[in-house]
Protein backbone atom coordinates (compact mmCIF):
# COMPACT_ATOMS: atom_id res chain seq x y z
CA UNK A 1 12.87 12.36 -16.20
CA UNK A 2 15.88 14.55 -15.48
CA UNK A 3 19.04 13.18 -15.09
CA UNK A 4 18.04 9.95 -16.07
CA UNK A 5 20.71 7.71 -17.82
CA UNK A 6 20.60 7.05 -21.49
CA UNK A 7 19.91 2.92 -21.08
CA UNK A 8 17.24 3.82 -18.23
CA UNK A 9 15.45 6.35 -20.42
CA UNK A 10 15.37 4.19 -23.52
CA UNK A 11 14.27 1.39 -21.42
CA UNK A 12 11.11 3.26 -20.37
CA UNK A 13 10.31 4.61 -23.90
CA UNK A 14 10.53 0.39 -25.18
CA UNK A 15 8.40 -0.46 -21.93
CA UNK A 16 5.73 2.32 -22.82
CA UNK A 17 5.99 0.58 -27.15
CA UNK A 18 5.33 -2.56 -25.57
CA UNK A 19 2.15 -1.46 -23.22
CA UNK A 20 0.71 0.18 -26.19
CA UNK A 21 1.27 -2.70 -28.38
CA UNK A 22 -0.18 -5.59 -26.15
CA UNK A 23 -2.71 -3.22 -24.71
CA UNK A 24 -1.31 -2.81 -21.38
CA UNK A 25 -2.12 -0.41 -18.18
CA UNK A 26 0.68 -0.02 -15.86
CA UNK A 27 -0.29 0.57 -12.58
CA UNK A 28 2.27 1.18 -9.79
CA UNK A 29 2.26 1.80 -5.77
CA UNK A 30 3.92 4.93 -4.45
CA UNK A 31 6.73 3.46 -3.07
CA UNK A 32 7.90 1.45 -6.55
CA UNK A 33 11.44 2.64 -7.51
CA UNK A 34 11.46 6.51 -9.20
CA UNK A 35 11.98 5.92 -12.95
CA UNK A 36 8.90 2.71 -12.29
CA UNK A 37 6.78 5.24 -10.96
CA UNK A 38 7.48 7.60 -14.14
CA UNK A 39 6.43 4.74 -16.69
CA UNK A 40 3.65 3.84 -14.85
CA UNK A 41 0.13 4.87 -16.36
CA UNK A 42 -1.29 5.42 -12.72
CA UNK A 43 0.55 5.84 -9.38
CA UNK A 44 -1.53 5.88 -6.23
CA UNK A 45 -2.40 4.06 -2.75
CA UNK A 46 -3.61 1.03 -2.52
CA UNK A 47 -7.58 1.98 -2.40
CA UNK A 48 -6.82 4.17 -5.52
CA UNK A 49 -5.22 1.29 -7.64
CA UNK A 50 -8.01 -0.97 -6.57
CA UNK A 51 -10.16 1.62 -8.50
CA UNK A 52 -8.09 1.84 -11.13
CA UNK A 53 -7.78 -1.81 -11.60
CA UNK A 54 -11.86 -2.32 -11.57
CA UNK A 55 -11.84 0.29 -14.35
CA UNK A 56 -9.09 -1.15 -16.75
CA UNK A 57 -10.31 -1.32 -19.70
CA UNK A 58 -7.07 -2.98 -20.87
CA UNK A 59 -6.73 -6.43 -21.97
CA UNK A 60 -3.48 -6.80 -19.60
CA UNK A 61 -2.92 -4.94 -16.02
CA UNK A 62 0.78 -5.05 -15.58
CA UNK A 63 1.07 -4.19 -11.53
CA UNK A 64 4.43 -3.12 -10.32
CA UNK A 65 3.60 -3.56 -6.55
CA UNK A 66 3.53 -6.66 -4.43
CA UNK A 67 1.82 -9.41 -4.81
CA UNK A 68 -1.71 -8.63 -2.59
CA UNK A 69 -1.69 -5.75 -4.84
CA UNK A 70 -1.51 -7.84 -8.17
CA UNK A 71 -4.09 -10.48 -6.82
CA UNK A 72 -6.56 -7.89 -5.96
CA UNK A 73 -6.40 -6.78 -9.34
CA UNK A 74 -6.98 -10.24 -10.67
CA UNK A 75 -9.75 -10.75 -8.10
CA UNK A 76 -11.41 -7.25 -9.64
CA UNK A 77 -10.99 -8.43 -13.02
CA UNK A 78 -10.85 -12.21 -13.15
CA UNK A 79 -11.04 -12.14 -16.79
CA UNK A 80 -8.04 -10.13 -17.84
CA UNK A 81 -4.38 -11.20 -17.94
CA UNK A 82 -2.59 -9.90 -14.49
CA UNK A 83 0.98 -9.36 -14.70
CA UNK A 84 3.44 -8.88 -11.80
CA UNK A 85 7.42 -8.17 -12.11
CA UNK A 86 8.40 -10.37 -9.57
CA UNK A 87 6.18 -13.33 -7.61
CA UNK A 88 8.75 -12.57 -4.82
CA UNK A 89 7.55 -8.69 -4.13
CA UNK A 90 5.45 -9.77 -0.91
CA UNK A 91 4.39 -8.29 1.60
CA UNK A 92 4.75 -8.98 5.48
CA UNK A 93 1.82 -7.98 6.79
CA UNK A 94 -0.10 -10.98 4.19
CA UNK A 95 2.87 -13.29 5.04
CA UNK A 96 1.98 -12.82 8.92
CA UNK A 97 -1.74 -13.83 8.57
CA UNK A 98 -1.65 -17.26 7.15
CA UNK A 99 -5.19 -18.15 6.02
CA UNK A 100 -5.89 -21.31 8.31
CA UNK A 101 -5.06 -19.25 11.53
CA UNK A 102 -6.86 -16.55 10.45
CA UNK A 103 -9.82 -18.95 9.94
CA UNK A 104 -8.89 -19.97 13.61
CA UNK A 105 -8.96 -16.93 14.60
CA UNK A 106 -12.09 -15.98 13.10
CA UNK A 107 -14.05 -18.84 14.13
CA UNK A 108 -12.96 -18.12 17.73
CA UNK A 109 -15.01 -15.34 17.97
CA UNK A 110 -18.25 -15.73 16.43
CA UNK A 111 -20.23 -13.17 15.49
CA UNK A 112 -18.21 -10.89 14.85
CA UNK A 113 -17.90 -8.27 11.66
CA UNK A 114 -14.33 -9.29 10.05
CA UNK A 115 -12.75 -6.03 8.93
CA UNK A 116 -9.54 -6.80 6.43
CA UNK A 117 -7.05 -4.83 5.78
CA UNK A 118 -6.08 -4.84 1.75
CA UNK A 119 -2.59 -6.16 2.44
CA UNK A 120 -3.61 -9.48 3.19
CA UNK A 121 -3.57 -12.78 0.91
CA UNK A 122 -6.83 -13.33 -1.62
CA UNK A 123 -7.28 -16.39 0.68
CA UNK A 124 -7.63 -13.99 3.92
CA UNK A 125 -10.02 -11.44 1.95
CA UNK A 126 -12.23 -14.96 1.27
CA UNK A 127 -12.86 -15.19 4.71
CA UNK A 128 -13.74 -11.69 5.42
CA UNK A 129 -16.92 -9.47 5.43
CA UNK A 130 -15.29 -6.34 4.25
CA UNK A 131 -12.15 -4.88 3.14
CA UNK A 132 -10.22 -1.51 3.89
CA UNK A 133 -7.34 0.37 3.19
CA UNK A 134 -5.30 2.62 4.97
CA UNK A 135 -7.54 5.65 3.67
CA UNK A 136 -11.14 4.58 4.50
CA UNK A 137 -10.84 2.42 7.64
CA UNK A 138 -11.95 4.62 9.67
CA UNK A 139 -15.14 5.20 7.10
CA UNK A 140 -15.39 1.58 7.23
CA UNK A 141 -15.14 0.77 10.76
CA UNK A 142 -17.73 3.75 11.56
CA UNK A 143 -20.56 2.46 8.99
CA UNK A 144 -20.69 -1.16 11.03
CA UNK A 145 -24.05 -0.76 13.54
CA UNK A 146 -22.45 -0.03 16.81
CA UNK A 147 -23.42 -2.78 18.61
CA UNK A 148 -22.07 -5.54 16.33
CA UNK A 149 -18.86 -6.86 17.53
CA UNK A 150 -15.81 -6.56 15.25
CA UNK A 151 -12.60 -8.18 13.89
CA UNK A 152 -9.35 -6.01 12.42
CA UNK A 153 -6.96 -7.58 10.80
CA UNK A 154 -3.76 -8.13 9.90
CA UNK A 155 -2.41 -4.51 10.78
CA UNK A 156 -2.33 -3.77 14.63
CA UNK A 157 -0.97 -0.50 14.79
CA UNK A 158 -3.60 0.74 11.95
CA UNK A 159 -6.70 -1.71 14.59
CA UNK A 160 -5.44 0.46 17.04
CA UNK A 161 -4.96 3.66 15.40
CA UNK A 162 -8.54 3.32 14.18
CA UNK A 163 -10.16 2.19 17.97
CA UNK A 164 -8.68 5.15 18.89
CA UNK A 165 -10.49 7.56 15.78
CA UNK A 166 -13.73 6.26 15.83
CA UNK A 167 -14.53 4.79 20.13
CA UNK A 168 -14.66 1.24 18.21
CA UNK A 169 -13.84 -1.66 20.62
CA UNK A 170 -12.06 -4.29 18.03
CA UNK A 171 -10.42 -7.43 18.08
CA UNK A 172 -6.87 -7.30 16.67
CA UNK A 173 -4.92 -10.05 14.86
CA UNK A 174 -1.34 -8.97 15.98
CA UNK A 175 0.11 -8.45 12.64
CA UNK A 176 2.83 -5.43 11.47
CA UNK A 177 4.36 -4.38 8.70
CA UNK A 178 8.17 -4.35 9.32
CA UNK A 179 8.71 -0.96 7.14
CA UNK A 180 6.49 1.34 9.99
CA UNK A 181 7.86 -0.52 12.65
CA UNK A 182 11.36 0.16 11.62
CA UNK A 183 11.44 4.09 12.43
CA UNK A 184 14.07 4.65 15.49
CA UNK A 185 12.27 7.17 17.87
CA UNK A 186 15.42 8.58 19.26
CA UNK A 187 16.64 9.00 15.44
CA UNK A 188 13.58 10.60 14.52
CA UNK A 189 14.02 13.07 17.61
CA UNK A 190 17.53 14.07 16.67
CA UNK A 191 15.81 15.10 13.50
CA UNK A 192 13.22 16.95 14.84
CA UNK A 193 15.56 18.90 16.81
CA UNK A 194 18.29 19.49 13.65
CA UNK A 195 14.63 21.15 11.85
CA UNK A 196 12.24 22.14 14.77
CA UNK A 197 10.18 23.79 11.83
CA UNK A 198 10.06 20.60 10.73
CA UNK A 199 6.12 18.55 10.66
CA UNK A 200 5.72 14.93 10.87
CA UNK A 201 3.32 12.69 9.04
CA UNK A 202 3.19 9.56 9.83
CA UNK A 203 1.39 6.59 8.21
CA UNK A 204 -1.27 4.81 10.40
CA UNK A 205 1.09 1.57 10.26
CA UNK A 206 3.55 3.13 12.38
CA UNK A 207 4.04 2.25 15.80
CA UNK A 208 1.92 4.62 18.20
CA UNK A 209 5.14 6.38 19.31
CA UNK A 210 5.56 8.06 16.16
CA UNK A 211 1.68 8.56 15.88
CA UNK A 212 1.54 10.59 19.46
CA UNK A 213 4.34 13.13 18.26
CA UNK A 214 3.35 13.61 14.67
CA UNK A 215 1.52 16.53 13.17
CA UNK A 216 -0.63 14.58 10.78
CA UNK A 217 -1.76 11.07 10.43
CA UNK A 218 -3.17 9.69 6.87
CA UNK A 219 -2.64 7.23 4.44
CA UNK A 220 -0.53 7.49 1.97
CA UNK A 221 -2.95 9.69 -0.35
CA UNK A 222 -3.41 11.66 2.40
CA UNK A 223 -0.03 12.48 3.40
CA UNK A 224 0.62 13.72 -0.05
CA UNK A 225 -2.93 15.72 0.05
CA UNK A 226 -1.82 17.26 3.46
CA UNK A 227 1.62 18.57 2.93
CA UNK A 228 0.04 19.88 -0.70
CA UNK A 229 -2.64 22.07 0.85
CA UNK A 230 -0.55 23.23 4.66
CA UNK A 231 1.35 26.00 5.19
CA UNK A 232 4.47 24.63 6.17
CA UNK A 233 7.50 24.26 4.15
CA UNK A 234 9.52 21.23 5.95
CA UNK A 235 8.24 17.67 6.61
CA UNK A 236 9.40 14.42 7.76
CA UNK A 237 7.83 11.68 6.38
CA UNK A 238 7.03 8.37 8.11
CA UNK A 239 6.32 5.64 5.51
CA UNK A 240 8.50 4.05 3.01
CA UNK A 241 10.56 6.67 1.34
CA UNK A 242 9.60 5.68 -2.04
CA UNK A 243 6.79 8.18 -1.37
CA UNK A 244 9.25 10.98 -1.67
CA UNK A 245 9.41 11.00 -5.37
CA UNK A 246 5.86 11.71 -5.71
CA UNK A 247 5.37 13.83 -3.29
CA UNK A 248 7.96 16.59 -4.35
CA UNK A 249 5.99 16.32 -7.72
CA UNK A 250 2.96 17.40 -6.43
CA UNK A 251 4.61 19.79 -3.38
CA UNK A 252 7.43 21.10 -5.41
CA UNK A 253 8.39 23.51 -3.49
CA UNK A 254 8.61 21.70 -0.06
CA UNK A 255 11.37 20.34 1.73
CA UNK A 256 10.87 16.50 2.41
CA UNK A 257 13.01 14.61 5.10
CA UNK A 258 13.06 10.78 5.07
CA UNK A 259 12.00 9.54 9.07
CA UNK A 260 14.97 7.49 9.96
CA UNK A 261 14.67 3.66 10.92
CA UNK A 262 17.11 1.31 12.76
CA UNK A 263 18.44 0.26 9.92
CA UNK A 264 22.08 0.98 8.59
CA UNK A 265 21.70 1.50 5.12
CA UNK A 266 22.38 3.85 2.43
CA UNK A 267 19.87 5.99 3.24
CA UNK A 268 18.69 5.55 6.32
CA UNK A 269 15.92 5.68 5.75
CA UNK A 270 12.58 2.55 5.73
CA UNK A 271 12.49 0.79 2.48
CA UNK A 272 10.30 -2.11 1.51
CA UNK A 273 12.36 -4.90 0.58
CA UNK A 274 9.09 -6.03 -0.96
CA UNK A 275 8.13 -3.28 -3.07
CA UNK A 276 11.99 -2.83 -4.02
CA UNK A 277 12.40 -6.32 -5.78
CA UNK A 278 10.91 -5.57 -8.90
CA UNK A 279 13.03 -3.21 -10.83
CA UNK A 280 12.37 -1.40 -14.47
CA UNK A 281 14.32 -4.28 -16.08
CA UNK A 282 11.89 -7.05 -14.79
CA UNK A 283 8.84 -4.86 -15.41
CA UNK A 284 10.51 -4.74 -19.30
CA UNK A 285 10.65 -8.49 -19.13
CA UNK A 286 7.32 -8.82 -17.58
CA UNK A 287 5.59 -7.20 -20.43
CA UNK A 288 7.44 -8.65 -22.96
CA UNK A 289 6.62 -12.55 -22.23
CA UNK A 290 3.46 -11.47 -20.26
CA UNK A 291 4.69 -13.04 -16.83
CA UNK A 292 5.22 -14.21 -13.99
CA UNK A 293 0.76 -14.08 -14.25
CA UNK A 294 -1.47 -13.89 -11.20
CA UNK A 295 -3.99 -17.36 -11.42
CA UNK A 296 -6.54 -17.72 -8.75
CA UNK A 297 -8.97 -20.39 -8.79
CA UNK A 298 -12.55 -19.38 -9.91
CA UNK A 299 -14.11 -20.46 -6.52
CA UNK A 300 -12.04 -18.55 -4.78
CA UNK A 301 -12.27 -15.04 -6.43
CA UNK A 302 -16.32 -15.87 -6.22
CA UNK A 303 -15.55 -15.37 -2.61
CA UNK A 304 -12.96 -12.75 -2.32
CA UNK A 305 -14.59 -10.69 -4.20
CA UNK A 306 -17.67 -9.78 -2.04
CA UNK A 307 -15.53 -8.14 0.46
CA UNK A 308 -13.63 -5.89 -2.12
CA UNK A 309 -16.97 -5.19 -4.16
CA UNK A 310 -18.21 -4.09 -0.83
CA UNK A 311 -15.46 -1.72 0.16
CA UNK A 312 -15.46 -0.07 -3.37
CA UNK A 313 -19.30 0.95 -2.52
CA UNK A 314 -18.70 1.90 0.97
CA UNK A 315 -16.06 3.84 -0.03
């Protein structure tokens, strides 16, 4: 909360009156916007949320994420009110994997186990046998007999990364998520040379460039957990730099470098377009009128649901 403005500070205090009052949980990904993070009654990944959200015991589950996030949420607790900032906080990895394809797709190889990664559509998770995340994929992936043909989708690099953990042969839906596939390699080595002290961690999600040269590979959860508990004192960090604010919380006294991306932006760093639409001003305004709301048709959580409820015991 330090070094806050006045108007931003006050805001938060009149978001956390209004949670209270409609009996609200907040629940927010790690790479939300600082001061939505620091409202926010949980921050975590996405398999940690998904917990959260199957525990509410709220009567509204306000979700400053994207939208995937939000409609798992709903799925887990089709009979509470589901709140998300913005409708238009996506994600590209669900935009990439329409749900007819997919069927397609799916039909095209019969047989097969269909393995789901979480950022995908609540019409995609339907039509799947289980779900993952970025932290138990591998835990997944290894607890399918190992003769029984599988399907990963939509996240290549993360198929790929996790043929390559576990000796799985999978089928990939060539899907990406734009934010890992945005770090410039030749960047990234002019930074490793400026700090050659310096450790990377990279997200699975990121191309498998990055993941030959980097120190550590985890989800988001992880990456926090590692540079926590290692010796080191200087990381680079390969995800969406949103992490950064959580992750000097908890490593306070490590020095955390941003892995640069092609873009030319302010930072230089790989932000989520996504995740940066909804802003502490439309999660006030959220609350407040209690929308935009997540609906899903009855049928269809019925069916997305079996994959989640399965993940959450597997995991």
């Amino acid at each position: 909360m330090i070094g806050l403005k006045k108007d931003t500070a006050l805001l938060q205090q009149e978001i956390r009156e209004l949670a209270q009052l409609k009996n609200a949980v907040i629940l927010a990904h790690y790479y939300q916007y600082p001061e939505i993070q620091e409202v926010a009654d949980f921050v975590g990944d996405s398999l940690d949320l998904s917990r959260k959200a199957k525990k509410a015991g709220n009567d509204i589950i306000v979700f400053a994420g994207v939208k995937f996030m939000a409609e798992t949420a709903k799925i887990l607790n089709p009979e509470k009110k589901v709140l998300l900032p913005d409708l238009a906080a996506g994600c590209s990895l669900a935009d990439n994997c329409p749900p007819g394809e997919f069927k397609k797709f799916v039909d095209a190889h019969p047989g097969h186990t269909v393995v789901t990664y979480i950022n995908c559509s609540a019409e995609v998770k339907a039509i799947s046998d289980i779900i993952c995340t970025s932290s138990n994929a591998e835990q997944i992936v290894n607890r399918i007999p190992a003769d029984q043909p599988i399907i990963f989708a939509p996240d290549a690099n993360l198929g790929r990364y996790v043929i390559k953990q576990t000796g799985r042969q999978m089928v990939l839906w060539n899907g990406a998520c734009v934010v890992h596939e945005a770090f410039s390699i030749d960047k990234l080595i002019q930074l490793i040379n400026a700090h050659p002290q310096a450790r990377l961690v990279a997200h699975p999600e990121s191309e498998e460039h990055i993941l030959k040269i980097a120190d550590f590979t985890g989800s988001t959860r992880k990456m926090i957990d590692y540079i926590k508990t290692d010796d080191g004192h200087t990381y680079i960090v390969a995800t969406e730099v949103g992490i950064l604010h959580q992750m000097q919380k908890e490593a306070p006294g490590k020095t955390l470098l941003a892995a640069p991306s092609h873009e030319d932006n302010t930072c230089a760093c790989s932000e989520c377009a996504f995740m940066k639409v909804n802003t502490l001003e439309k999660l006030y305004n959220c609350l407040l009128h209690e929308g935009p709301e997540i609906k899903i048709e009855p049928e269809l959580v019925k069916k997305a649901v079996l994959p989640l409820e399965k993940m959450l015991r597997w995991s």
